[in-house]
N, C-alpha and C. Protein backbone atom coordinates (compact mmCIF):
# COMPACT_ATOMS: atom_id res chain seq x y z
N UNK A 1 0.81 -1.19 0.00
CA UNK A 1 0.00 0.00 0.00
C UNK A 1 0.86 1.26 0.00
N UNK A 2 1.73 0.93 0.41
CA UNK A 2 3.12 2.11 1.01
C UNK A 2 3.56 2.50 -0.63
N UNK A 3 3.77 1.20 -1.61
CA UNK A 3 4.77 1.92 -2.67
C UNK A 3 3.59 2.47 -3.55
N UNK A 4 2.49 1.93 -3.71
CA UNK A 4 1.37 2.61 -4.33
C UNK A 4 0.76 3.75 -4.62
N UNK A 5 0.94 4.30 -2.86
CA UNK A 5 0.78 5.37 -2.70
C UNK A 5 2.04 6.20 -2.61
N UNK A 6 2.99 5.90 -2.53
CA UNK A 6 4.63 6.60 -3.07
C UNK A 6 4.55 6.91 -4.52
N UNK A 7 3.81 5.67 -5.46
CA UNK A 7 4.16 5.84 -6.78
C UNK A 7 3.10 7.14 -6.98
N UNK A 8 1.75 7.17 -6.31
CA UNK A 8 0.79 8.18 -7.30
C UNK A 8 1.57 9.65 -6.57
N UNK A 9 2.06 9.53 -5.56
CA UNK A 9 2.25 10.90 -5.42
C UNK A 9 3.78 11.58 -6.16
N UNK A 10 4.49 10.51 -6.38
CA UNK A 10 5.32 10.88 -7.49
C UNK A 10 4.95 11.25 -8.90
N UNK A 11 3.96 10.34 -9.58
CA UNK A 11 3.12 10.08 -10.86
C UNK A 11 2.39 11.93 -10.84
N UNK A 12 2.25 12.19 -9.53
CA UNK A 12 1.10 13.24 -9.80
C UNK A 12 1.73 14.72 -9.88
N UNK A 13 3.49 14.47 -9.18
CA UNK A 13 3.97 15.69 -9.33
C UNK A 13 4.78 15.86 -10.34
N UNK A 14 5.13 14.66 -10.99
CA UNK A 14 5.44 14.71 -12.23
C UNK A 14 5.02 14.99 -13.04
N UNK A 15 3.23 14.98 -13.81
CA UNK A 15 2.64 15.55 -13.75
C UNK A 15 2.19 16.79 -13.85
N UNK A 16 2.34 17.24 -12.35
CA UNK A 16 1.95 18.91 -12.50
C UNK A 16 3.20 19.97 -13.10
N UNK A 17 4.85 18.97 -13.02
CA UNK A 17 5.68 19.53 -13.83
C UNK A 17 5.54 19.38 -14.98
N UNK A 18 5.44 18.71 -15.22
CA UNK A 18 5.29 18.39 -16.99
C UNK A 18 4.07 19.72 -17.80
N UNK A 19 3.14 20.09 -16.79
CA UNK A 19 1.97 21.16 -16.92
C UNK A 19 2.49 21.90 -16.95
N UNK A 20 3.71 22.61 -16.23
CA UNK A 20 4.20 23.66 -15.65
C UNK A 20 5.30 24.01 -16.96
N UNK A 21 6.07 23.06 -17.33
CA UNK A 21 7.00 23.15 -18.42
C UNK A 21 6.33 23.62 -19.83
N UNK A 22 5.24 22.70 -19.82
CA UNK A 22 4.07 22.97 -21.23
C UNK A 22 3.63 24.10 -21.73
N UNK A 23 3.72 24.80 -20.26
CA UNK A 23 2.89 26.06 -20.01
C UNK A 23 3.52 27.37 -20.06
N UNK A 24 4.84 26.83 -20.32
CA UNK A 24 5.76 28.09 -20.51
C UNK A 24 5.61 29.03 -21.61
N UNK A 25 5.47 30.38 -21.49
CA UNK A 25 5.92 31.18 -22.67
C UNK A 25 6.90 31.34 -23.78
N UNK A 26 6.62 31.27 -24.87
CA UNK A 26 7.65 30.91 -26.03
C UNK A 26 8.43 32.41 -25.65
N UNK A 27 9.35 31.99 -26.09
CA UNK A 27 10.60 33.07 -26.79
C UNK A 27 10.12 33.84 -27.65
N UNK A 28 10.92 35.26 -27.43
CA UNK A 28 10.93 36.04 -27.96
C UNK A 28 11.57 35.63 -29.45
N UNK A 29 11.51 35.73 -30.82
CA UNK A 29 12.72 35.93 -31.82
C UNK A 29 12.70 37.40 -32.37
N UNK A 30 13.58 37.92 -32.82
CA UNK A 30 13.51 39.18 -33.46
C UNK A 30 13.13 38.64 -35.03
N UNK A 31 12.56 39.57 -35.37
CA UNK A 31 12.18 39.47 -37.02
C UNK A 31 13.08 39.04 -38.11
N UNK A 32 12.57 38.39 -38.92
CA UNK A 32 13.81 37.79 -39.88
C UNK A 32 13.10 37.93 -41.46
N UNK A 33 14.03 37.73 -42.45
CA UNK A 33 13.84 38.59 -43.86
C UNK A 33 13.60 39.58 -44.03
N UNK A 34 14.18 40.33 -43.44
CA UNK A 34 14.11 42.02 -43.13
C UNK A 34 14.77 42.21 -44.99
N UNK A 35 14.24 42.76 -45.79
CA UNK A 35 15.17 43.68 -47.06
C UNK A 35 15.00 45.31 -46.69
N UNK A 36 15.46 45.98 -47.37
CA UNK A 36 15.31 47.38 -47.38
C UNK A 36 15.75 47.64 -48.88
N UNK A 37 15.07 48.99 -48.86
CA UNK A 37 14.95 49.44 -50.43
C UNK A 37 14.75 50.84 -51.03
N UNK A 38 15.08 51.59 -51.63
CA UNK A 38 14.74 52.92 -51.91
C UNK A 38 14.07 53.35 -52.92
N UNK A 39 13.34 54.12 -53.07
CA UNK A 39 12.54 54.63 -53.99
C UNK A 39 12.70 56.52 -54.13
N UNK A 40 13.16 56.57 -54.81
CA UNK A 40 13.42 58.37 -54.93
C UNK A 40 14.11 58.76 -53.63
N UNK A 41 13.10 60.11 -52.93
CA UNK A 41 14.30 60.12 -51.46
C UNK A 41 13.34 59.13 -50.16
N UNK A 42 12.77 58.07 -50.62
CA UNK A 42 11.92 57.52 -49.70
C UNK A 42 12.40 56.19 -49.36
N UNK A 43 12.68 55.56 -48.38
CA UNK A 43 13.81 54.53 -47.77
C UNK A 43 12.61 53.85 -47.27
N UNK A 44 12.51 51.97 -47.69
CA UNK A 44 11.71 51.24 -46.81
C UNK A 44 12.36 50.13 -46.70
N UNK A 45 11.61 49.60 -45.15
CA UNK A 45 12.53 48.63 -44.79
C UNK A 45 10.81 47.22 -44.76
N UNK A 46 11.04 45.76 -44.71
CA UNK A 46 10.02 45.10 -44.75
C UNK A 46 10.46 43.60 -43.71
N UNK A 47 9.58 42.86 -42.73
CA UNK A 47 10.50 41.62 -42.41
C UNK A 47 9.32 41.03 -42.82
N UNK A 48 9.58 39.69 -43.00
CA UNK A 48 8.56 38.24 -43.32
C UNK A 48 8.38 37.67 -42.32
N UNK A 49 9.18 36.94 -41.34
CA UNK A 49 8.96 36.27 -40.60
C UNK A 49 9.79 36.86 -38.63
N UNK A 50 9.43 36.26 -38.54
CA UNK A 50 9.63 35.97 -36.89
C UNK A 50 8.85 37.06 -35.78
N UNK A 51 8.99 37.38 -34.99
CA UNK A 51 8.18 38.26 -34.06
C UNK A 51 9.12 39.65 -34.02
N UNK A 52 7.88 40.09 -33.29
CA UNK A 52 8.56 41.43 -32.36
C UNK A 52 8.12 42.48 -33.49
N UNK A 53 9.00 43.60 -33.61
CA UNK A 53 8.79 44.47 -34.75
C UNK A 53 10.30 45.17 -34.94
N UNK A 54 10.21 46.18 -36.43
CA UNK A 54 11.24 46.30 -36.99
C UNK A 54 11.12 47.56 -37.17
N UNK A 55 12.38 48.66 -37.53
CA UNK A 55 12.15 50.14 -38.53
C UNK A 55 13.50 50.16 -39.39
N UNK A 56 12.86 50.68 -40.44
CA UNK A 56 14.02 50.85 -41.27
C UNK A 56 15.10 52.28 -40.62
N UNK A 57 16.17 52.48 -40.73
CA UNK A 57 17.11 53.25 -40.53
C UNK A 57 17.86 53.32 -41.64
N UNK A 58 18.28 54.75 -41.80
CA UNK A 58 18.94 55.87 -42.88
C UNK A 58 20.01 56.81 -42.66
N UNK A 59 20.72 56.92 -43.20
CA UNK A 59 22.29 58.05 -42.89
C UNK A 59 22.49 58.22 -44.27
N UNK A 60 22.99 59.36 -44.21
CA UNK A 60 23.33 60.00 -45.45
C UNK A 60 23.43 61.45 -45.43
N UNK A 61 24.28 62.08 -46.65
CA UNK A 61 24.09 63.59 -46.52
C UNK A 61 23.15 64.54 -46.66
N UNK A 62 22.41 65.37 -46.14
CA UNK A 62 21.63 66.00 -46.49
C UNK A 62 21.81 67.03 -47.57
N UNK A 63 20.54 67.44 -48.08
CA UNK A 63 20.47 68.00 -49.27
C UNK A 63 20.86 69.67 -49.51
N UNK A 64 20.79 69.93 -48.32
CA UNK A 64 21.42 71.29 -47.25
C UNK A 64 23.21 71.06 -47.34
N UNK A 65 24.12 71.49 -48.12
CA UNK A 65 25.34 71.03 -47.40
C UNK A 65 25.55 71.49 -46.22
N UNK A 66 24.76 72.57 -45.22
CA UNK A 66 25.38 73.27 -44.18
C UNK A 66 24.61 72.24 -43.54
N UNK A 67 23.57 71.22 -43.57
CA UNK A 67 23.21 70.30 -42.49
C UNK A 67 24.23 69.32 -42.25
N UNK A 68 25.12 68.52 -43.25
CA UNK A 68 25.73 67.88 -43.26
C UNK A 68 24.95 66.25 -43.23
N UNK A 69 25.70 66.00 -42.46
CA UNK A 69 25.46 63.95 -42.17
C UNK A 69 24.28 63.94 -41.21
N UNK A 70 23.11 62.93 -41.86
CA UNK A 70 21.93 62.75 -40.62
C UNK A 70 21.66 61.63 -40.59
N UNK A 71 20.99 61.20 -39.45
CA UNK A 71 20.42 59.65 -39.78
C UNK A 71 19.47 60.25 -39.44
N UNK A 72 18.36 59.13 -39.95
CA UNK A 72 16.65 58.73 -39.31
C UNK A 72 16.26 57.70 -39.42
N UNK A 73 15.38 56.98 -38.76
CA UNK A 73 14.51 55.91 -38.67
C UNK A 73 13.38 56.58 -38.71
N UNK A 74 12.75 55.11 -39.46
CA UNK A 74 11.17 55.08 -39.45
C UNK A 74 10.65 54.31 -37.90
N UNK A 75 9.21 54.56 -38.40
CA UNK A 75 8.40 54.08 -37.26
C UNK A 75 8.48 52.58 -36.96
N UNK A 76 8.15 52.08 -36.02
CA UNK A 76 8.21 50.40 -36.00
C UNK A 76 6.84 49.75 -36.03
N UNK A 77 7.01 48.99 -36.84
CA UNK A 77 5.84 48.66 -37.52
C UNK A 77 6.33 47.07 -37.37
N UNK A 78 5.26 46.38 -37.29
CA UNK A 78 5.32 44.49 -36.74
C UNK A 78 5.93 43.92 -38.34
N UNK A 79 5.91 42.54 -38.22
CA UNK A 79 6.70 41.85 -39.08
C UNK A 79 5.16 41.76 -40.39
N UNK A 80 5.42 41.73 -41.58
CA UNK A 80 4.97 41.99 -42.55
C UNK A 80 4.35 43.29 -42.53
N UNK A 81 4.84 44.52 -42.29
CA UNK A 81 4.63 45.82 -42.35
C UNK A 81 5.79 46.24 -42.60
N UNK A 82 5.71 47.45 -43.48
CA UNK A 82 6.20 48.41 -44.27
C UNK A 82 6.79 49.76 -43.29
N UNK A 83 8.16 50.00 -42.66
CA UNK A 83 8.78 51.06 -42.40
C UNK A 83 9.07 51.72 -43.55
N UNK A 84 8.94 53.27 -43.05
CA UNK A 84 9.18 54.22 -44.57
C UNK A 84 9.92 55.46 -44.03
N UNK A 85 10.52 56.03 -44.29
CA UNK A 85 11.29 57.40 -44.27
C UNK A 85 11.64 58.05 -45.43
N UNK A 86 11.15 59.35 -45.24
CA UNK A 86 11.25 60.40 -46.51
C UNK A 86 12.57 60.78 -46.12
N UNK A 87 14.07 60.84 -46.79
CA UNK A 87 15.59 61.18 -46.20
C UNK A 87 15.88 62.38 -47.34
N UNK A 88 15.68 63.30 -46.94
CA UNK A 88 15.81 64.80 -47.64
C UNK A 88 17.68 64.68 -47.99
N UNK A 89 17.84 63.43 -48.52
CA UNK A 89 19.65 64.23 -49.45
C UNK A 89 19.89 62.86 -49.88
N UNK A 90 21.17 62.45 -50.21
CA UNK A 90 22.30 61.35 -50.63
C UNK A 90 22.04 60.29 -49.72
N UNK A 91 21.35 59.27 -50.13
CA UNK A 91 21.44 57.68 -48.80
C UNK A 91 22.92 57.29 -48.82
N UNK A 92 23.72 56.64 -48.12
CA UNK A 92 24.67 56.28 -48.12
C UNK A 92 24.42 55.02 -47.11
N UNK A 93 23.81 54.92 -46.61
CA UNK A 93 23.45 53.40 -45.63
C UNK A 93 22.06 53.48 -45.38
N UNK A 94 21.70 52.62 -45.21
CA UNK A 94 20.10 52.01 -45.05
C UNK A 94 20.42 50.87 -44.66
N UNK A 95 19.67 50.25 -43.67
CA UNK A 95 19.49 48.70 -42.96
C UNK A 95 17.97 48.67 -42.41
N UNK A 96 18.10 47.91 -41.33
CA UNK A 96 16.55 47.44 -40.69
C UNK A 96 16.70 47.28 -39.28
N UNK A 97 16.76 48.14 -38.71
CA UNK A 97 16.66 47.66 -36.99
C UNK A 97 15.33 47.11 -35.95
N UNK A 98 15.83 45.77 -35.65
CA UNK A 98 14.94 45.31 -35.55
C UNK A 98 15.15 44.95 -33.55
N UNK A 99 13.97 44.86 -33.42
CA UNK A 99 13.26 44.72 -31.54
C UNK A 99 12.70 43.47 -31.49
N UNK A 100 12.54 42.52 -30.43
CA UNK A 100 12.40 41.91 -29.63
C UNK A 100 10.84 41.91 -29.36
């Protein structure tokens, strides 16, 4: 009677771990197939897959020479959405920064 009742109360907390493990929250991934792309002075960035959200980011000279060198990012927008920035001069880098 002794190991019977040894076995269910092992059986049962094993069990409520196994619930407990199941029950965990997935991981975060950051976004993946991020491209970026330009169109006149308008910079977009796009991801396909994974979570979280993304913005495109821009550097380059402005169209002002007395402004000189600027960056900007766009807004962050989730994975299959469209970041956009209007970059008033010369792109010289564009990427995709992406969040969690």
């Amino acid at each position: 009677m002794r190991r019977t009742r040894a076995a269910a109360v092992s059986a049962t907390a094993l069990l409520a771990a196994s619930l407990l493990v199941g029950s965990a929250s997935p991981a975060h991934a950051a976004p993946t197939g991020c491209t970026t792309w330009q169109e006149g002075y308008v910079v977009h960035s796009q991801c396909t897959g994974g979570t979280g959200t993304q913005a495109v980011y821009v550097s380059g000279l402005h169209v002002n020479p007395a402004v000189g060198w600027v960056a900007m990012s766009g807004p962050r927008v989730g994975v299959g959405e469209i970041s956009s920035v209007n970059f008033p001069g010369t792109v010289w880098y564009r990427s995709t920064t992406v969040y969690d």
